[in-house]
Protein backbone atom coordinates (compact mmCIF):
# COMPACT_ATOMS: atom_id res chain seq x y z
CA UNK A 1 -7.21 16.67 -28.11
CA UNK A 2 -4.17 13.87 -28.22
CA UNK A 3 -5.33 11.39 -25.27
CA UNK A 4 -2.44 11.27 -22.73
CA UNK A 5 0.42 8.01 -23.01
CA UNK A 6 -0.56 5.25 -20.97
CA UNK A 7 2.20 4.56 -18.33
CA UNK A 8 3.24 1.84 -15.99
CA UNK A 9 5.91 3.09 -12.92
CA UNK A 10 7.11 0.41 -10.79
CA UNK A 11 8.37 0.69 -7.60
CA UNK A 12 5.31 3.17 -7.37
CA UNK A 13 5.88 3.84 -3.18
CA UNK A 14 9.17 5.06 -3.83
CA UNK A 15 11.02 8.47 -3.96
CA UNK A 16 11.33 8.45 -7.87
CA UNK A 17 7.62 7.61 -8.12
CA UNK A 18 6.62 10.53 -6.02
CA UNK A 19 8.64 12.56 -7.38
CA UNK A 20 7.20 12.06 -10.95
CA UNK A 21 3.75 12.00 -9.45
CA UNK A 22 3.91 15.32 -8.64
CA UNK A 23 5.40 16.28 -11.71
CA UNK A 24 4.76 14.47 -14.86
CA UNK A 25 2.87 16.71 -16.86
CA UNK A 26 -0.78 15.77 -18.30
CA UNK A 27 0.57 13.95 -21.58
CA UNK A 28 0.34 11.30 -19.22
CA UNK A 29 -2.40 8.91 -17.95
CA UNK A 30 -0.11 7.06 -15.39
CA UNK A 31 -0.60 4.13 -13.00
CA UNK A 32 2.16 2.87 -10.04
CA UNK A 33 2.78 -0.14 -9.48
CA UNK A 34 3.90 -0.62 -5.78
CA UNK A 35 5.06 -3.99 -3.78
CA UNK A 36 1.64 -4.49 -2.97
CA UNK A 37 0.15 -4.36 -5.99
CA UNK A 38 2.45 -6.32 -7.98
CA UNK A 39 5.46 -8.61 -7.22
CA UNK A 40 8.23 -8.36 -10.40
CA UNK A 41 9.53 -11.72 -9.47
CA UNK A 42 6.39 -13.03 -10.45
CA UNK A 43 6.30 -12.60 -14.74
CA UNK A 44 2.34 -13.25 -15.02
CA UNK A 45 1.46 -10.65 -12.68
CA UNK A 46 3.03 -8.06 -14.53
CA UNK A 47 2.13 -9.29 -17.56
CA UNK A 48 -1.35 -8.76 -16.37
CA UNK A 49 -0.41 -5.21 -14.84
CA UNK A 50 1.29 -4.29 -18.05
CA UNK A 51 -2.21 -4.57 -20.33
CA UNK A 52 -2.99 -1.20 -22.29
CA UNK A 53 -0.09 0.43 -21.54
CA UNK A 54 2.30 2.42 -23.89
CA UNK A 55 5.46 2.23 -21.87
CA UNK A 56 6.59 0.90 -18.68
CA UNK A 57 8.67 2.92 -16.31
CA UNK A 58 10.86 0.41 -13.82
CA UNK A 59 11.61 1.93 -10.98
CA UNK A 60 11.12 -1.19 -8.30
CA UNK A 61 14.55 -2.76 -7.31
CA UNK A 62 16.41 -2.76 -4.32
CA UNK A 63 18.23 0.35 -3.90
CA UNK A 64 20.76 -0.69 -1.15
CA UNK A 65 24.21 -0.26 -2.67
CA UNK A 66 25.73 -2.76 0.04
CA UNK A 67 23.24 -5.19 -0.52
CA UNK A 68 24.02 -8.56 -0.51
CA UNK A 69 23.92 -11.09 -3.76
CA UNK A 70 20.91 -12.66 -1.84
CA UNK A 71 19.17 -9.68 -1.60
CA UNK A 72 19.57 -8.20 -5.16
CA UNK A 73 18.93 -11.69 -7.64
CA UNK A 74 15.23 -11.27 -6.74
CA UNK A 75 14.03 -7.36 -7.37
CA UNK A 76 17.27 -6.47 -9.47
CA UNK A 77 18.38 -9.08 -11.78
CA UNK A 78 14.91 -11.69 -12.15
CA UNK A 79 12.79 -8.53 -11.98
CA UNK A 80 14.36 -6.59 -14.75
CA UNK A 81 14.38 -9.70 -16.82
CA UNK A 82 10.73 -10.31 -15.58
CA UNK A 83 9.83 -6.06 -16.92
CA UNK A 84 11.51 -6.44 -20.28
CA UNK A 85 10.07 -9.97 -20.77
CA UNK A 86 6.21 -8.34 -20.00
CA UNK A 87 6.78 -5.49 -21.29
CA UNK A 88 7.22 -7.48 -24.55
CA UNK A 89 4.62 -9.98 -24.10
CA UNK A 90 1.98 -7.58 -23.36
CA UNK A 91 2.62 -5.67 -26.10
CA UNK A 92 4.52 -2.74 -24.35
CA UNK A 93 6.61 -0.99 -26.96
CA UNK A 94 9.05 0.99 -24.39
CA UNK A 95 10.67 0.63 -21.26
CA UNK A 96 12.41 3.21 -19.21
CA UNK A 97 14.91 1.25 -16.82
CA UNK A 98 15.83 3.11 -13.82
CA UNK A 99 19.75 2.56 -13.59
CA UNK A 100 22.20 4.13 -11.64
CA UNK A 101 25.80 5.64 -11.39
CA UNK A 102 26.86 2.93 -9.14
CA UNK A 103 27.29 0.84 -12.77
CA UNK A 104 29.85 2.98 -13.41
CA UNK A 105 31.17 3.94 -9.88
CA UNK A 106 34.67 2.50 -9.93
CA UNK A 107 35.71 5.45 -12.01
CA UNK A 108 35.92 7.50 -9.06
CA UNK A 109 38.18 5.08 -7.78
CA UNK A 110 40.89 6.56 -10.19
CA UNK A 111 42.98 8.70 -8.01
CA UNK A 112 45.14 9.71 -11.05
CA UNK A 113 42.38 11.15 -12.59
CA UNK A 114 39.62 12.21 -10.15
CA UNK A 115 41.69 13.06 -7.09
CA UNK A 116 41.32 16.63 -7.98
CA UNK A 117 37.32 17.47 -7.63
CA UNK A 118 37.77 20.34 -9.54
CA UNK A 119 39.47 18.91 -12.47
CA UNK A 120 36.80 18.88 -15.23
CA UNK A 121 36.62 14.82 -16.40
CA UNK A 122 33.74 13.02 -17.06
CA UNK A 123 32.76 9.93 -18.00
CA UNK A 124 30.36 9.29 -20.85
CA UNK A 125 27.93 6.31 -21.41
CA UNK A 126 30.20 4.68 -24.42
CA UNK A 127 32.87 4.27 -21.30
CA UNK A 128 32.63 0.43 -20.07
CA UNK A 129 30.81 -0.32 -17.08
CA UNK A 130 32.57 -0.79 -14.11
CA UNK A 131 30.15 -1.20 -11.04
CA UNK A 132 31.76 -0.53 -7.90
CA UNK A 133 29.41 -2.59 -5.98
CA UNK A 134 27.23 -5.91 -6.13
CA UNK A 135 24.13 -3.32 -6.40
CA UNK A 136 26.56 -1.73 -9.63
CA UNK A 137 26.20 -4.87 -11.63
CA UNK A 138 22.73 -5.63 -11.21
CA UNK A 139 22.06 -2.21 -13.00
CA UNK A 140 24.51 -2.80 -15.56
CA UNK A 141 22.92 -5.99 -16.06
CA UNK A 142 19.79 -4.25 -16.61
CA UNK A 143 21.25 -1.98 -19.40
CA UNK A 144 23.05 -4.87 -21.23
CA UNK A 145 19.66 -6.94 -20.88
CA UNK A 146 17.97 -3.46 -22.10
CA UNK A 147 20.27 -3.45 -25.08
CA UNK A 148 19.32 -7.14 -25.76
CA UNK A 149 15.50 -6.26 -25.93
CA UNK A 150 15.78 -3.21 -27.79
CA UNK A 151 18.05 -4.75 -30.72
CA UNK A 152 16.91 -8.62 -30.99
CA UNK A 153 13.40 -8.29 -29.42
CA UNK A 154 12.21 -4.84 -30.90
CA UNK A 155 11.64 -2.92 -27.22
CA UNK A 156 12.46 0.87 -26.93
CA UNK A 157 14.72 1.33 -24.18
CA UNK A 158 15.94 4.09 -22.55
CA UNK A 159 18.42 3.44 -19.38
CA UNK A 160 18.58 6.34 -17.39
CA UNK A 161 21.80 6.50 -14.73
CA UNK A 162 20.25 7.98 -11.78
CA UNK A 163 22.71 9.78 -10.02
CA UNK A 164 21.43 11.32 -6.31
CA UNK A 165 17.53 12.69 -6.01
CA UNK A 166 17.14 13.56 -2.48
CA UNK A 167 13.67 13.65 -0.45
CA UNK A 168 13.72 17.67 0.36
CA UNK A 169 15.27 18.14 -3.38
CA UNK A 170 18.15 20.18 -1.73
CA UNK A 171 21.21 19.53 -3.13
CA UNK A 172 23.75 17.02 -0.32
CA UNK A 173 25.93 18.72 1.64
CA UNK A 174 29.95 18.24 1.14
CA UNK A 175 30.24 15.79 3.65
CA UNK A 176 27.38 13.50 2.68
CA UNK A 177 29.99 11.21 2.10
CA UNK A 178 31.95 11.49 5.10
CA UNK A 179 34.25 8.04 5.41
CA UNK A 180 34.72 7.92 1.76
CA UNK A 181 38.01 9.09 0.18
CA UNK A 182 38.08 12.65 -0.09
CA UNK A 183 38.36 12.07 -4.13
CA UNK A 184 34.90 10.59 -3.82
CA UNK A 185 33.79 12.58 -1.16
CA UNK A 186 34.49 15.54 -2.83
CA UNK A 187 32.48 14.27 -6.00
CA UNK A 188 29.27 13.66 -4.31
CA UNK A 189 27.22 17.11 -4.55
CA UNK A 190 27.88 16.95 -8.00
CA UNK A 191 25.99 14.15 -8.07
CA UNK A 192 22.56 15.83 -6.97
CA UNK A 193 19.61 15.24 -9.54
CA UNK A 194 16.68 17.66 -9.19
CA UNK A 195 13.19 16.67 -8.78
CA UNK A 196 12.57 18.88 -11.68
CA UNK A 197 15.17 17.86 -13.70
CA UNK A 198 14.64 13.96 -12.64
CA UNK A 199 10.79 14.46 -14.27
CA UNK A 200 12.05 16.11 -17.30
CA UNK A 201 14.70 13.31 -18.07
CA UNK A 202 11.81 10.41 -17.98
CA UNK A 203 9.38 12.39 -19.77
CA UNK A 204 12.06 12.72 -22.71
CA UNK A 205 12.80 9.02 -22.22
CA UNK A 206 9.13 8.42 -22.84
CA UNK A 207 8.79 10.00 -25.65
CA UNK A 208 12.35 9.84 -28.13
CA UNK A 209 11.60 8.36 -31.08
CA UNK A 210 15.06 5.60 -30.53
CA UNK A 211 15.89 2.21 -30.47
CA UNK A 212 18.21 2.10 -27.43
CA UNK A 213 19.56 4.35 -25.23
CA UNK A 214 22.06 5.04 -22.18
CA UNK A 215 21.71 8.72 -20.52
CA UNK A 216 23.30 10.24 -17.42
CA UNK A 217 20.30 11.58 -14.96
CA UNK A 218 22.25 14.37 -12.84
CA UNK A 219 21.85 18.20 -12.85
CA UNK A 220 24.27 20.83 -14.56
CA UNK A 221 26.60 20.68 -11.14
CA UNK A 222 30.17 21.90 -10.40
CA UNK A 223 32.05 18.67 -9.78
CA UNK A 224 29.84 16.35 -11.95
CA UNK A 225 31.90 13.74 -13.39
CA UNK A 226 28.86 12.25 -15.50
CA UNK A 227 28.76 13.82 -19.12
CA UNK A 228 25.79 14.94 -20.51
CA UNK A 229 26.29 14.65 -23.98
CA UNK A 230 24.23 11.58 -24.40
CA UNK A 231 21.29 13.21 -22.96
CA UNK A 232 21.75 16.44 -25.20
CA UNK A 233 22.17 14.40 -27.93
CA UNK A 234 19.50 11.42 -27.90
CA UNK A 235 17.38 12.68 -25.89
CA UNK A 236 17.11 16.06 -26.38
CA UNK A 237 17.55 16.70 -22.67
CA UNK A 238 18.76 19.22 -20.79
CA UNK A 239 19.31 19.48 -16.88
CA UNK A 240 17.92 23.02 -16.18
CA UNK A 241 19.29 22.69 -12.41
CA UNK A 242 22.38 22.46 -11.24
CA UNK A 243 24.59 23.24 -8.14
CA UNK A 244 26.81 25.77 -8.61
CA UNK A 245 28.69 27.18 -5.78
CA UNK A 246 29.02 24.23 -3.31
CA UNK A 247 32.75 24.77 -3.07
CA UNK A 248 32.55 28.00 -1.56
């Protein structure tokens, strides 16, 4: 019987984490890291908390979208340096960076072409980044960093553009994003990424034999403006989820 892969999750006390603690299958033996048991601004620890395993999962980062530069260079920008720079040094071959669509936000910011919610544009992951927030960049600094490990330092990676998982895994309501423009508002169920979708999308990232990869994480939903291609295509994934009649 194939031993299950050895897995490190960061940011092990958050939603994500629970969410693929209840649902990773049995190919893997996993352990989760959270803020008490290992601080990503500080490289030795992890390198310690990386030993044995086969991939690394980051998860930990702050998650606050109007965070403040302050707030993020710590958990966002050192730590994801500080995870790819373990990962490597402890002889972790793959890292699954948990991105988000806020590094590509400011899309949705084009009125000429997403001010109908209905109209069927999406963006795909060879589209620049263009973080609509402070929170934005740090993730697209993670991919670009990702990109730099996986073709000068030899890493997997797989960056995975989390779009929204919520707590109850029911789908936001229309007005979630009440105050927004109603071009944004009116994108944000689409948005919605299932629990069991979310824990099929890492367990394809773990286990894709590629060099380095950027994939949308959101379900098959009416008004999604993240393509899925890339997912289809590297990863083999496909949302089985998806909202459908939220409009109605």
């Amino acid at each position: 019987m194939t031993e299950p892969m050895a897995i490190v999750i960061t940011g092990g006390d958050g939603l994500v984490a629970g969410v693929l603690r209840a649902r990773l299958s049995d190919r893997f033996a996993a352990r989760y890291l959270s803020r008490s048991d290992a601080d990503i601004t500080d490289p030795a620890v992890l390198v310690r908390s990386f030993a044995g395993a086969e991939a690394i999962v980051h998860l930990a980062a702050s998650a606050d979208v109007s965070a403040t530069w302050d707030a993020l260079l710590g958990p966002n920008v050192v730590g994801a340096y500080n995870v790819y720079e373990a990962a490597l040094q402890a002889g972790v071959p793959r890292v699954v960076f948990a991105s988000s669509n806020h590094a590509v936000g400011m899309y949705l910011h084009d009125d000429d072409r997403f001010a109908d919610p209905d109209r069927p544009i999406e963006v795909g992951t060879d589209a620049p980044a263009r973080p609509d927030s402070l929170y934005g960049a740090s993730k697209a600094w993670g991919e670009a960093l990702g990109r730099h490990y996986a073709e000068r330092r030899g890493l997997t990676v797989v960056c995975l553009r989390i779009g929204w998982v919520t707590a109850d895994d029911d789908p936001p309501s229309p007005d979630a994003l009440d105050g927004e423009p109603s071009h944004i508002a009116g994108r944000g169920p689409g948005m919605w990424l299932s629990h069991r979708d979310c824990a099929s999308l890492v367990e394809a990232a773990l286990t894709v034999n590629i060099g380095f990869a950027i994939v949308h994480g959101v379900s098959d939903n009416t008004g999604r403006w993240l393509g899925l291609d890339a997912g289809r295509r590297l990863l083999g994934w496909m949302p089985r989820d998806g909202l459908r009649d939220w409009r109605k």
